[in-house]
Structure formats: C-alpha cells, structure tokens
PDB file of N, CA and C in Angstrom:
ATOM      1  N   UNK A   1      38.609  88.640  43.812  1.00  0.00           N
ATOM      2  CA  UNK A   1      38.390  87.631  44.821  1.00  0.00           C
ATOM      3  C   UNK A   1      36.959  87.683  45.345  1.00  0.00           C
ATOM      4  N   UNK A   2      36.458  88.880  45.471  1.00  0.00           N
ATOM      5  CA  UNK A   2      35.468  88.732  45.694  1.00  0.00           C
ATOM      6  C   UNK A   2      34.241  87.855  45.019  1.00  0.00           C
ATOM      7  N   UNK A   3      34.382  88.083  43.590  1.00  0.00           N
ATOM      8  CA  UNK A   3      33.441  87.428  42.473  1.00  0.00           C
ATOM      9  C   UNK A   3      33.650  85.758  43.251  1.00  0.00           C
ATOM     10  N   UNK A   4      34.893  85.176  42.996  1.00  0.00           N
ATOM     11  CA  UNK A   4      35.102  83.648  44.014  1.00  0.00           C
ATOM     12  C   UNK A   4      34.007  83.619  44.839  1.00  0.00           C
ATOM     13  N   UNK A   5      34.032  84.291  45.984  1.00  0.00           N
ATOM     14  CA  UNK A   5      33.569  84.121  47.262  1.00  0.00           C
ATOM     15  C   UNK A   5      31.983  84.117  47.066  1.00  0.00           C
ATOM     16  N   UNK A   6      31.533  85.146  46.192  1.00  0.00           N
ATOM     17  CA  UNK A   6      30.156  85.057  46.042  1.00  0.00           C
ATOM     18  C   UNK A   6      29.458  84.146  44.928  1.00  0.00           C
ATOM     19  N   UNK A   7      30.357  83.218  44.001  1.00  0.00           N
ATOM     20  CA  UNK A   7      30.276  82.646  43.589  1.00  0.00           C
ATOM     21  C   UNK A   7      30.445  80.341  44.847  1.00  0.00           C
ATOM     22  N   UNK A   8      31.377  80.788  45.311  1.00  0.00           N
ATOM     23  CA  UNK A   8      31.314  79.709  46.858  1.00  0.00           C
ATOM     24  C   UNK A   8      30.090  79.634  47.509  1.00  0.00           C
ATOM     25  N   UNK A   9      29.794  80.945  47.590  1.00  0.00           N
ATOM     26  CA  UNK A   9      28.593  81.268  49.076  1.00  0.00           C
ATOM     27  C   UNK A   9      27.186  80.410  48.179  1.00  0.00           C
ATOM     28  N   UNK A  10      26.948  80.626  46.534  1.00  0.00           N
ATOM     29  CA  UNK A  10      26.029  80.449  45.821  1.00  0.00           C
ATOM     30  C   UNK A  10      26.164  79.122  45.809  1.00  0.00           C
ATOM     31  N   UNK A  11      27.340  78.292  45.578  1.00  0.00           N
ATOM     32  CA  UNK A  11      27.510  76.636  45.290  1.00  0.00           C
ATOM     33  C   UNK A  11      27.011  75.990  47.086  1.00  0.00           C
ATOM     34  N   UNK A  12      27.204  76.421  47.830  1.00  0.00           N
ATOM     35  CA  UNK A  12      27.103  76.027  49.033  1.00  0.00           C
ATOM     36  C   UNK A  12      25.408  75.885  49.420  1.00  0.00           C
ATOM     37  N   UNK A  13      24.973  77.117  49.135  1.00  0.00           N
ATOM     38  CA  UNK A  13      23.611  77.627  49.339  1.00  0.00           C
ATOM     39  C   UNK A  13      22.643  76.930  48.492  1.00  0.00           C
ATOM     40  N   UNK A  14      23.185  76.912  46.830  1.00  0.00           N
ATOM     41  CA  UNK A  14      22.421  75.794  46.157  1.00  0.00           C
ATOM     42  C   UNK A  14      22.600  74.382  46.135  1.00  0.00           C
ATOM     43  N   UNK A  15      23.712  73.938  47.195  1.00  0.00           N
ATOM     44  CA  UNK A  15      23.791  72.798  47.538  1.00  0.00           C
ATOM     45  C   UNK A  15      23.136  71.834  48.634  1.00  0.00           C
ATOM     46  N   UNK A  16      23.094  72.678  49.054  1.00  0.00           N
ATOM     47  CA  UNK A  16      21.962  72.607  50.712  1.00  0.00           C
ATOM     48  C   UNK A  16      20.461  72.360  50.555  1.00  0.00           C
ATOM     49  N   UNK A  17      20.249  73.579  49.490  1.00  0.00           N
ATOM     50  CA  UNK A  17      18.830  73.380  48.547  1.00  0.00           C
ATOM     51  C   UNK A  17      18.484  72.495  47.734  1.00  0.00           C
ATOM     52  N   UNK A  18      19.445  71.247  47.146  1.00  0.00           N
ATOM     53  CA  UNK A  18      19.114  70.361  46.574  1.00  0.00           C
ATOM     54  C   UNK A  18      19.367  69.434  47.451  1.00  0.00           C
ATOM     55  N   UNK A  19      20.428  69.478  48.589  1.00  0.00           N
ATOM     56  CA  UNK A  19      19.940  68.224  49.261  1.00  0.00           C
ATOM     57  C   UNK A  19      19.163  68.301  50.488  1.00  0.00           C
ATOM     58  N   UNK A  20      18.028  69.156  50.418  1.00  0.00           N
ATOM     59  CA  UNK A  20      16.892  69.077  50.912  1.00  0.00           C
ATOM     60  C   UNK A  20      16.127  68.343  50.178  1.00  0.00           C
ATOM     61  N   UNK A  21      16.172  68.633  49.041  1.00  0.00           N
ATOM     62  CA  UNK A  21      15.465  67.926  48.363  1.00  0.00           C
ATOM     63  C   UNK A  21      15.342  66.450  47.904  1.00  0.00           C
ATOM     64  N   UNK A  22      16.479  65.744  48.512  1.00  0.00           N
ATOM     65  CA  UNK A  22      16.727  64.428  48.142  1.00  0.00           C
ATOM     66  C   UNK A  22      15.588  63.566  48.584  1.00  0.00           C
ATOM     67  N   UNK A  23      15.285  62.468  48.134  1.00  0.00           N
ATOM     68  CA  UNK A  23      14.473  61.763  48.920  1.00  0.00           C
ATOM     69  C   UNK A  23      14.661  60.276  48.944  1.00  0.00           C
ATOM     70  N   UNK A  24      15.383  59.450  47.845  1.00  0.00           N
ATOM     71  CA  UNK A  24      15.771  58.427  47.823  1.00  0.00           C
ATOM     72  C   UNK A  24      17.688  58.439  48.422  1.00  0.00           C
ATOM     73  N   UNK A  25      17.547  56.918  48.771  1.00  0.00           N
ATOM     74  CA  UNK A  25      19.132  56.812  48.704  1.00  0.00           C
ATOM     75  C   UNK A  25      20.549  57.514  47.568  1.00  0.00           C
ATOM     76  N   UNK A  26      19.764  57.001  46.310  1.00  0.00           N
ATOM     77  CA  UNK A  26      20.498  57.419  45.338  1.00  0.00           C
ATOM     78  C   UNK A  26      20.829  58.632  45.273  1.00  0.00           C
ATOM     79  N   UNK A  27      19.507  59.394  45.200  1.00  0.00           N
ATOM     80  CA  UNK A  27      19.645  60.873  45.082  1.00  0.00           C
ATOM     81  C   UNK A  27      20.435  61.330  45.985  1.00  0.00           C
ATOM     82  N   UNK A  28      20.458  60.826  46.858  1.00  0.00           N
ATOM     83  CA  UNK A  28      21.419  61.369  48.652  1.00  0.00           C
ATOM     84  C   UNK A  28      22.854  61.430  47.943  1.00  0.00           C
ATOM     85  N   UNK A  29      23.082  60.044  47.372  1.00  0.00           N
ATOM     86  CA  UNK A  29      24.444  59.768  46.853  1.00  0.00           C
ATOM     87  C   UNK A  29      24.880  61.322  46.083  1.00  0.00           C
ATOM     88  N   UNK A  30      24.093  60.759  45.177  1.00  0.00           N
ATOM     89  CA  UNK A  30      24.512  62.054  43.940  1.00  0.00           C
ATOM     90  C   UNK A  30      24.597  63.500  44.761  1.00  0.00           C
ATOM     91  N   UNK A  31      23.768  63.974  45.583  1.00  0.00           N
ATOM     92  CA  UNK A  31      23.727  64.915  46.263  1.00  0.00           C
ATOM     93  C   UNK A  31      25.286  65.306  46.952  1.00  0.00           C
ATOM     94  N   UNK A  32      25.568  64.100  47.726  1.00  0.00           N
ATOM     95  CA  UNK A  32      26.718  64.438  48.413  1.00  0.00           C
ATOM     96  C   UNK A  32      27.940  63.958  47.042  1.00  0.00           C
ATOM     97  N   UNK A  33      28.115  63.459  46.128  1.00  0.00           N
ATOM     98  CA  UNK A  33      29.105  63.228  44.973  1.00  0.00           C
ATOM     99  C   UNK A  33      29.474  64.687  44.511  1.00  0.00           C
ATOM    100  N   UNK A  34      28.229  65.268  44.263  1.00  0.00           N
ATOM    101  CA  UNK A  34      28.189  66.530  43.201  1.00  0.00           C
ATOM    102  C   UNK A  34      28.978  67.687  44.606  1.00  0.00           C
ATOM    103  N   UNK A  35      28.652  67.364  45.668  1.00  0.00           N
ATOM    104  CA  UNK A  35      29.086  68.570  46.520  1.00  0.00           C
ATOM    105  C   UNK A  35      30.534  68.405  46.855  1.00  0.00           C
ATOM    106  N   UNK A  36      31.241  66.882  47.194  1.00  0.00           N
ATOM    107  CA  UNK A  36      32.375  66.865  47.360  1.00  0.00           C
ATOM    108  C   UNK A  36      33.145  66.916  46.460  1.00  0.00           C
ATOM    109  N   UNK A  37      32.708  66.342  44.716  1.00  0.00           N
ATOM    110  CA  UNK A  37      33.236  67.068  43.558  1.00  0.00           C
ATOM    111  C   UNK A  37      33.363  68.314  43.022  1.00  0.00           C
ATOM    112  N   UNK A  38      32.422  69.356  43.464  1.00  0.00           N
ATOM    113  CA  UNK A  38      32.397  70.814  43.582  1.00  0.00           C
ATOM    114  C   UNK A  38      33.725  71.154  43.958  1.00  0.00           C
ATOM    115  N   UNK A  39      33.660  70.795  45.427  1.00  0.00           N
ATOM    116  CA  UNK A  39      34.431  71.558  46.170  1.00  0.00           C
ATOM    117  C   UNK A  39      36.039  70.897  46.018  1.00  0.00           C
ATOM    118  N   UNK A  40      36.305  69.524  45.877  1.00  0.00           N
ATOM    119  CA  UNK A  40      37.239  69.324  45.060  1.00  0.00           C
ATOM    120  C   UNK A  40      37.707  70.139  43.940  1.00  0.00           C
ATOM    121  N   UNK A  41      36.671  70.210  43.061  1.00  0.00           N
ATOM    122  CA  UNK A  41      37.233  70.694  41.224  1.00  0.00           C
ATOM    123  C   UNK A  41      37.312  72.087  41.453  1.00  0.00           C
ATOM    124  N   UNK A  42      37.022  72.798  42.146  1.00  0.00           N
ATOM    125  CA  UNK A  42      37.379  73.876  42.371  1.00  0.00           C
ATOM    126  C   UNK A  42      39.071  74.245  43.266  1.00  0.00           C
ATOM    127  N   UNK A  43      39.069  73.354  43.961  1.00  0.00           N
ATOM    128  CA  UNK A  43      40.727  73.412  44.421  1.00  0.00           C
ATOM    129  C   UNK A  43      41.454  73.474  43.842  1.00  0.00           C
ATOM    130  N   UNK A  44      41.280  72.059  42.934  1.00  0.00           N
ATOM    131  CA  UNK A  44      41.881  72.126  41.534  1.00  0.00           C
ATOM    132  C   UNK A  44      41.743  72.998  40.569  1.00  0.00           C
ATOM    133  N   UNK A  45      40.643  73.463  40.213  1.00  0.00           N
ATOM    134  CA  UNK A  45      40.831  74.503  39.348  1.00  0.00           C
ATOM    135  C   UNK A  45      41.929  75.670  39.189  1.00  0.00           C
ATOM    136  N   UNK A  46      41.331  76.077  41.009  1.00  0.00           N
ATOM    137  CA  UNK A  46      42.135  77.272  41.349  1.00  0.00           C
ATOM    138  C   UNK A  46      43.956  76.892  41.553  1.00  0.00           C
ATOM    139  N   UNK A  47      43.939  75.645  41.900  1.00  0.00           N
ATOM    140  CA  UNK A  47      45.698  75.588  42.151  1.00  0.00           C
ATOM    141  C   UNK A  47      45.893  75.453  40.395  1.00  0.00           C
ATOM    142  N   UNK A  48      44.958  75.101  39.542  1.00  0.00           N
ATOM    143  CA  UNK A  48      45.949  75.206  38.105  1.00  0.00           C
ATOM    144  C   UNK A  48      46.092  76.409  37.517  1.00  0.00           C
ATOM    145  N   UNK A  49      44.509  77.210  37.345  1.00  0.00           N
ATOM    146  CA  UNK A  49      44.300  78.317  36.476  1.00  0.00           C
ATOM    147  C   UNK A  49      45.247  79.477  37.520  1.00  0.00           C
ATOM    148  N   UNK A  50      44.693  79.768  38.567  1.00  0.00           N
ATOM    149  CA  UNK A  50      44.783  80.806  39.462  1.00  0.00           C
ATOM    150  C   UNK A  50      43.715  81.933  39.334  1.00  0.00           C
ATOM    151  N   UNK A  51      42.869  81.419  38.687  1.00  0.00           N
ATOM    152  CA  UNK A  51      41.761  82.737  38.319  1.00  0.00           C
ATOM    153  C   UNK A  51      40.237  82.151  38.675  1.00  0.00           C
ATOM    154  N   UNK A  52      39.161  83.070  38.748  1.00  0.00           N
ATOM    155  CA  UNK A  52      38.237  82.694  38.808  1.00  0.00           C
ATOM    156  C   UNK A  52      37.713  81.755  38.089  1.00  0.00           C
ATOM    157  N   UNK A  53      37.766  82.097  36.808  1.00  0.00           N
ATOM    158  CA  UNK A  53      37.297  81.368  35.663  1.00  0.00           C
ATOM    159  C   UNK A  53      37.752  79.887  35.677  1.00  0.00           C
ATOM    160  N   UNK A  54      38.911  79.445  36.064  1.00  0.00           N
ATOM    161  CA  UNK A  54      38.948  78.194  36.093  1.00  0.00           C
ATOM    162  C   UNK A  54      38.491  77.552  37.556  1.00  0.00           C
ATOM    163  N   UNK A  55      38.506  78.027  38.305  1.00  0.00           N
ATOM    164  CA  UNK A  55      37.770  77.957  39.966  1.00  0.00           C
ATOM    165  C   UNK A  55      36.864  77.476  39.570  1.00  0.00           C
ATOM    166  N   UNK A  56      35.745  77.885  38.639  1.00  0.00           N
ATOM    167  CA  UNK A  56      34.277  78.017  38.657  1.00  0.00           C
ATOM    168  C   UNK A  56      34.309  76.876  37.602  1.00  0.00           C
ATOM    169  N   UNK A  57      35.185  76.498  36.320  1.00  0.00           N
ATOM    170  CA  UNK A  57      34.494  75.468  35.513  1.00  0.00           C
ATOM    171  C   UNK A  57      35.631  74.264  36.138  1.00  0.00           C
ATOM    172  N   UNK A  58      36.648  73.858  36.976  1.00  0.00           N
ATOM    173  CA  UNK A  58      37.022  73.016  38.070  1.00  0.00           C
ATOM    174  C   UNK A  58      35.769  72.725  38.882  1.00  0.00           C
ATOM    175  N   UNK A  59      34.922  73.480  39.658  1.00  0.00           N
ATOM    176  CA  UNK A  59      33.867  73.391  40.289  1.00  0.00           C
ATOM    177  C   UNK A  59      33.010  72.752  39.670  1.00  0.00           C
ATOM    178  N   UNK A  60      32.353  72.962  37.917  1.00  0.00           N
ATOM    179  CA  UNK A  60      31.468  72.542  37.848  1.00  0.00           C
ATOM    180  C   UNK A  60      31.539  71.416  36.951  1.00  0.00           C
ATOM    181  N   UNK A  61      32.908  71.122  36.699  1.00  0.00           N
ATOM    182  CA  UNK A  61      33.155  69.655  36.124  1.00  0.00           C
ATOM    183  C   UNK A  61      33.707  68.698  37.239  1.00  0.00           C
ATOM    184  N   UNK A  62      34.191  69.214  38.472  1.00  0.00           N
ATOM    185  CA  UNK A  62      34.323  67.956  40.130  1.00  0.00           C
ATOM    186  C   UNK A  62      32.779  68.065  40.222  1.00  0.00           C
ATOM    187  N   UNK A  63      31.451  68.969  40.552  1.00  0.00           N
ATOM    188  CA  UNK A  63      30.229  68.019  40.566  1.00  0.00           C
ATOM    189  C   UNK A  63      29.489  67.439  39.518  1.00  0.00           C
ATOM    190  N   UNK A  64      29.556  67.722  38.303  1.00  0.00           N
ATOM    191  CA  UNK A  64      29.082  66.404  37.520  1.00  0.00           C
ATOM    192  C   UNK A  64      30.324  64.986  37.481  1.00  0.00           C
ATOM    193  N   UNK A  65      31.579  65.002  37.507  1.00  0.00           N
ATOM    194  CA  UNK A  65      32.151  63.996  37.936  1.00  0.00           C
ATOM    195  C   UNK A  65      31.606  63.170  39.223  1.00  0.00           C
ATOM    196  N   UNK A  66      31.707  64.332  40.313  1.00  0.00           N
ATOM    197  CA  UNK A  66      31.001  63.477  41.465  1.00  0.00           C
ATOM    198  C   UNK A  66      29.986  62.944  41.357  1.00  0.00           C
ATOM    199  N   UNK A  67      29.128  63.504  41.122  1.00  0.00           N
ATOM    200  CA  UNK A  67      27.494  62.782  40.927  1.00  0.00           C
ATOM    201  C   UNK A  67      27.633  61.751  39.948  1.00  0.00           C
ATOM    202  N   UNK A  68      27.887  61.935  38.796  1.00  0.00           N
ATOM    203  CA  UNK A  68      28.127  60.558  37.917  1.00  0.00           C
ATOM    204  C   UNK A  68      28.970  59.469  39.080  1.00  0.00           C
ATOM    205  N   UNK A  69      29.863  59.668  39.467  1.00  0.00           N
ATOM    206  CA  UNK A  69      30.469  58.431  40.389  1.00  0.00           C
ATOM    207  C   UNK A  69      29.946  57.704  41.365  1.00  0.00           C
ATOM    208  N   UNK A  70      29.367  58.802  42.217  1.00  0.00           N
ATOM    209  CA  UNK A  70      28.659  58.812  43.442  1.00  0.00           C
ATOM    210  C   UNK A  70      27.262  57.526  42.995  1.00  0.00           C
ATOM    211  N   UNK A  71      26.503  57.656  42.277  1.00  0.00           N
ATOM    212  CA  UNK A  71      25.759  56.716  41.364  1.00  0.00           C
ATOM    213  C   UNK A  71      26.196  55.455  40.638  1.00  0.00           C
ATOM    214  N   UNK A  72      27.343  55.690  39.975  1.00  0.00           N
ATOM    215  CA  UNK A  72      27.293  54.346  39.257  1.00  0.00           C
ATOM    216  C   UNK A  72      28.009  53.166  39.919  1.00  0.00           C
ATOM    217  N   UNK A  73      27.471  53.022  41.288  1.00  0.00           N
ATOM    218  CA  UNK A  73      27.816  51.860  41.733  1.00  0.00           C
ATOM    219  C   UNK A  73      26.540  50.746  41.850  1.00  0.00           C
ATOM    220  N   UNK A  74      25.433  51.349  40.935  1.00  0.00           N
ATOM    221  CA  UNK A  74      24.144  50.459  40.891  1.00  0.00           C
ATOM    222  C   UNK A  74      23.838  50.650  42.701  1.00  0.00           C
ATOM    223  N   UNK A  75      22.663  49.596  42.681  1.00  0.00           N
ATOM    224  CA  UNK A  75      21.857  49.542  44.447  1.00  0.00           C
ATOM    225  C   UNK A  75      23.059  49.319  45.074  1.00  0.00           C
ATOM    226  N   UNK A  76      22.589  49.994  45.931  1.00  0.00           N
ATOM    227  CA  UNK A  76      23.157  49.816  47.547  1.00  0.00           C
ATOM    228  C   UNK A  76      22.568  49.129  48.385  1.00  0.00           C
ATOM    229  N   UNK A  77      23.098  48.617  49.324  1.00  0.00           N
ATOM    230  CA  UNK A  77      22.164  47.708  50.431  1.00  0.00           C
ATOM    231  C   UNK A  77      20.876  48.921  50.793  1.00  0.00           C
ATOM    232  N   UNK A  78      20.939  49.582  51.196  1.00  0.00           N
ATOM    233  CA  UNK A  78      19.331  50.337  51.576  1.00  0.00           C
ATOM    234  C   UNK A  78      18.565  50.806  50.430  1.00  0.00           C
ATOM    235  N   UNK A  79      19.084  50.423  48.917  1.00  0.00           N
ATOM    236  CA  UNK A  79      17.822  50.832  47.912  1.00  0.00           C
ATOM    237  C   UNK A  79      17.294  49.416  48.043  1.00  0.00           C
ATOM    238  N   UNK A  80      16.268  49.753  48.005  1.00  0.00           N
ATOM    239  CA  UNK A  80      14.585  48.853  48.317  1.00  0.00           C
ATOM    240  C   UNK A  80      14.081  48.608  46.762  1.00  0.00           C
ATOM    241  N   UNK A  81      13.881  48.402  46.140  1.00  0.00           N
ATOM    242  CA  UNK A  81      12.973  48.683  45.255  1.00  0.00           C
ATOM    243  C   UNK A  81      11.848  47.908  45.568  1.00  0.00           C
ATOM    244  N   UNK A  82      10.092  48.933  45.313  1.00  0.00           N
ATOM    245  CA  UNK A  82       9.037  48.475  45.525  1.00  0.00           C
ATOM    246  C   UNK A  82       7.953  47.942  44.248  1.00  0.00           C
ATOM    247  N   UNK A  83       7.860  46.301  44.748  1.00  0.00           N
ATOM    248  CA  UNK A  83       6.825  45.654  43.729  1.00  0.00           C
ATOM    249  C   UNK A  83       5.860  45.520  43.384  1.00  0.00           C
ATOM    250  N   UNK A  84       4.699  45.169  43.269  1.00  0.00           N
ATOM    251  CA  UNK A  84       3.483  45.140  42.823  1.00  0.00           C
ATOM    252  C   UNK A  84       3.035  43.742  42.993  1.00  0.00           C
ATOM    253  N   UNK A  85       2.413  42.888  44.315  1.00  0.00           N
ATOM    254  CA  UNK A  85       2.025  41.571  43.970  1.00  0.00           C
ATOM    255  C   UNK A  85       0.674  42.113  44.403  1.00  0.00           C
ATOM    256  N   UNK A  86      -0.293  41.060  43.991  1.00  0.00           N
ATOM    257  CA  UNK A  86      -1.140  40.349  44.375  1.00  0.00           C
ATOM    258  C   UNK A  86      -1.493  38.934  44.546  1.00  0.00           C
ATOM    259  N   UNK A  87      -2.252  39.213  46.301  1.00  0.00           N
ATOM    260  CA  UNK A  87      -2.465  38.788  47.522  1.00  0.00           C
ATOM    261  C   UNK A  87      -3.580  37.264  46.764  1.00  0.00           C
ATOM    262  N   UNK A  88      -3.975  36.429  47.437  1.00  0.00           N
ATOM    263  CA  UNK A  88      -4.301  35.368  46.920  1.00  0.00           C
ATOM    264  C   UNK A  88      -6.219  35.720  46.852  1.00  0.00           C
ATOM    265  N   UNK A  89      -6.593  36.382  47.414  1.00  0.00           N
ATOM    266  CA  UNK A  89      -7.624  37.310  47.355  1.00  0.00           C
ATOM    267  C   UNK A  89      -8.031  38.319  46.264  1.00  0.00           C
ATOM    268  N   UNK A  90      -7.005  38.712  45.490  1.00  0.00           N
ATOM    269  CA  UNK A  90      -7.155  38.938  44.775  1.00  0.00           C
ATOM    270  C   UNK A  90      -6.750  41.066  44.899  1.00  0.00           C
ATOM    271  N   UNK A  91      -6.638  41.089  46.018  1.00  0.00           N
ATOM    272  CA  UNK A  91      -5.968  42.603  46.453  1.00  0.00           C
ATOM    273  C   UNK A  91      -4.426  42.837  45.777  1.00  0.00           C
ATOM    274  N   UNK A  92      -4.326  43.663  45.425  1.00  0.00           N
ATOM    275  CA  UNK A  92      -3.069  44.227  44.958  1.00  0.00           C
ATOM    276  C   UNK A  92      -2.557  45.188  46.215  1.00  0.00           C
ATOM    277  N   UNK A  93      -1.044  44.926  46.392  1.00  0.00           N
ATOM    278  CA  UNK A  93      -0.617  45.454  47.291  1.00  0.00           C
ATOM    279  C   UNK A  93       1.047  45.816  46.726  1.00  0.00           C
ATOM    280  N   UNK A  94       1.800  46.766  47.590  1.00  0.00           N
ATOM    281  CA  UNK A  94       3.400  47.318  47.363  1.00  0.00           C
ATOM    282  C   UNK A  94       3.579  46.877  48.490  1.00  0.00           C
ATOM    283  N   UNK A  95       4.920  46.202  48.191  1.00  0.00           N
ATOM    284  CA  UNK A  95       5.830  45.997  49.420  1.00  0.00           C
ATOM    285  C   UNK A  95       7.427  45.591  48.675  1.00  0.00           C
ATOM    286  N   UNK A  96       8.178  45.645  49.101  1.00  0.00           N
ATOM    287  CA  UNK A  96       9.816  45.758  49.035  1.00  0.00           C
ATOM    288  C   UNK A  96      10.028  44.145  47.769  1.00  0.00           C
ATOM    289  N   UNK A  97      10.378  44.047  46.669  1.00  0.00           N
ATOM    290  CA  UNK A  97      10.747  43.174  45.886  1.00  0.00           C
ATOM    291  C   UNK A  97      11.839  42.190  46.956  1.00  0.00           C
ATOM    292  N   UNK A  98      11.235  40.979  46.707  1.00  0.00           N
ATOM    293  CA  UNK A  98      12.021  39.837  47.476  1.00  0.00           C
ATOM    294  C   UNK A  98      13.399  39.327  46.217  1.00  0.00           C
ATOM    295  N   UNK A  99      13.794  38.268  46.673  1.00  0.00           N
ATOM    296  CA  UNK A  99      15.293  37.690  45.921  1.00  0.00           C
ATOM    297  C   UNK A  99      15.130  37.543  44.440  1.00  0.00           C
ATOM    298  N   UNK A 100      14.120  36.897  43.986  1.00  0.00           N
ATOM    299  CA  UNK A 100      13.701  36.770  43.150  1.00  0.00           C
ATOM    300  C   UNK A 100      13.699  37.992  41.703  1.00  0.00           C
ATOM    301  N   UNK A 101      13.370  38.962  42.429  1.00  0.00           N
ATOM    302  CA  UNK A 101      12.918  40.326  41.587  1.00  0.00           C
ATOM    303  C   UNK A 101      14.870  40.335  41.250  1.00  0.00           C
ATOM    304  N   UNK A 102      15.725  40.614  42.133  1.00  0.00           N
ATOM    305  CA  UNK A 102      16.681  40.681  41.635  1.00  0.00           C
ATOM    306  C   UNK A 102      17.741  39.680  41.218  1.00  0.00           C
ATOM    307  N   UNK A 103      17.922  38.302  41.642  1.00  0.00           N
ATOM    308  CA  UNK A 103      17.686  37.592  40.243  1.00  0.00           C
ATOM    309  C   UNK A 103      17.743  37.534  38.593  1.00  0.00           C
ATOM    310  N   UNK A 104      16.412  38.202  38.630  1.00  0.00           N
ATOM    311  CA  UNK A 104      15.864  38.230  37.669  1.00  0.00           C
ATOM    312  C   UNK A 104      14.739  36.959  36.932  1.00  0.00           C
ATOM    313  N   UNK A 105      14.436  36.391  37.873  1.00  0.00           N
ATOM    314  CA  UNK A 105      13.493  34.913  38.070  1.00  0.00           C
ATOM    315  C   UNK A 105      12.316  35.719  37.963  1.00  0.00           C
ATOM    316  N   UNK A 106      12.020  37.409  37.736  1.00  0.00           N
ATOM    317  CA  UNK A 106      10.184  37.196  37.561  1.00  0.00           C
ATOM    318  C   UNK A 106       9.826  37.022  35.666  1.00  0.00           C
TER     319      UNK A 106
END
C-alpha cells in the first residue's frame, strides 16, 4: 500500500506542475481532463484489479482518456484565435480573428 500512496502523492504533485504550466484555454482543458481521468481510472483500476499494478495503468489510461475528451470538443467560447491584418497604412498588426476567419470566408 504504501508503493499506491507514493505513487498518488507523485500523480498529484506532477499534476499541479503541469497545470502551472497551462497557458491557453485548451491546455487548461486537457490539464483538468487528464487529472479527473487519473483519478477516476485509478478507482477503477483499483475496484477491478485490487493491486497496485492495475491502480497505476487505470490511472494512466483515465488521463490520456481525459485529456483526449477534455479537447475534442474543438473552440470554446473563450478560445480567441489571433490574426494577422493589415491596417490601411500599411502597418501590420494582431488582434482576435473576427466572423469571417471562422466561417471560413478568408
């Protein structure tokens, strides 16, 4: 039991550490998919196998399930994506793609 626990303390700890690291919406998604699939597939694991070994690959097939899910719902209302126009001046500037960009009218 112990091996479990210090194997938990590690999924938790490297979970925290990657979603520090997030920086877009998406990534947030996947971030929190992969952690609530973790900790899911590991429940499961453990109520099927009863052993570590299935604890740990329950765990690490609920967060690639999660993260794959957590993602494939395409944009979300707060992904932005940023365009590239230029200004009638002749300046190039970024700012947030209008209706058009998604569409598909450029």
């Amino acid at each position: 039991m112990n091996v479990f626990r210090f194997a938990a303390m590690g999924a938790v700890a490297l979970t925290i550490g990657l979603a520090g690291c997030s920086q877009t919406p998406q990534q947030q998604r996947a971030t929190t998919g992969a952690a609530l699939g973790g900790a899911g597939g590991a429940l499961v694991g453990q109520a099927i196998g009863r052993d570590t070994k299935s604890t740990l690959i329950g765990a690490g097939a609920g967060a690639l399930l999660g993260a794959v899910v957590a993602t494939s719902g395409g944009p979300q209302p707060g992904d932005q994506q940023m365009c590239r126009y230029r200004a009638p001046d002749g300046r190039i500037y970024v700012a947030e793609c209008d209706e058009r960009y998604y569409r598909g009218q450029y």
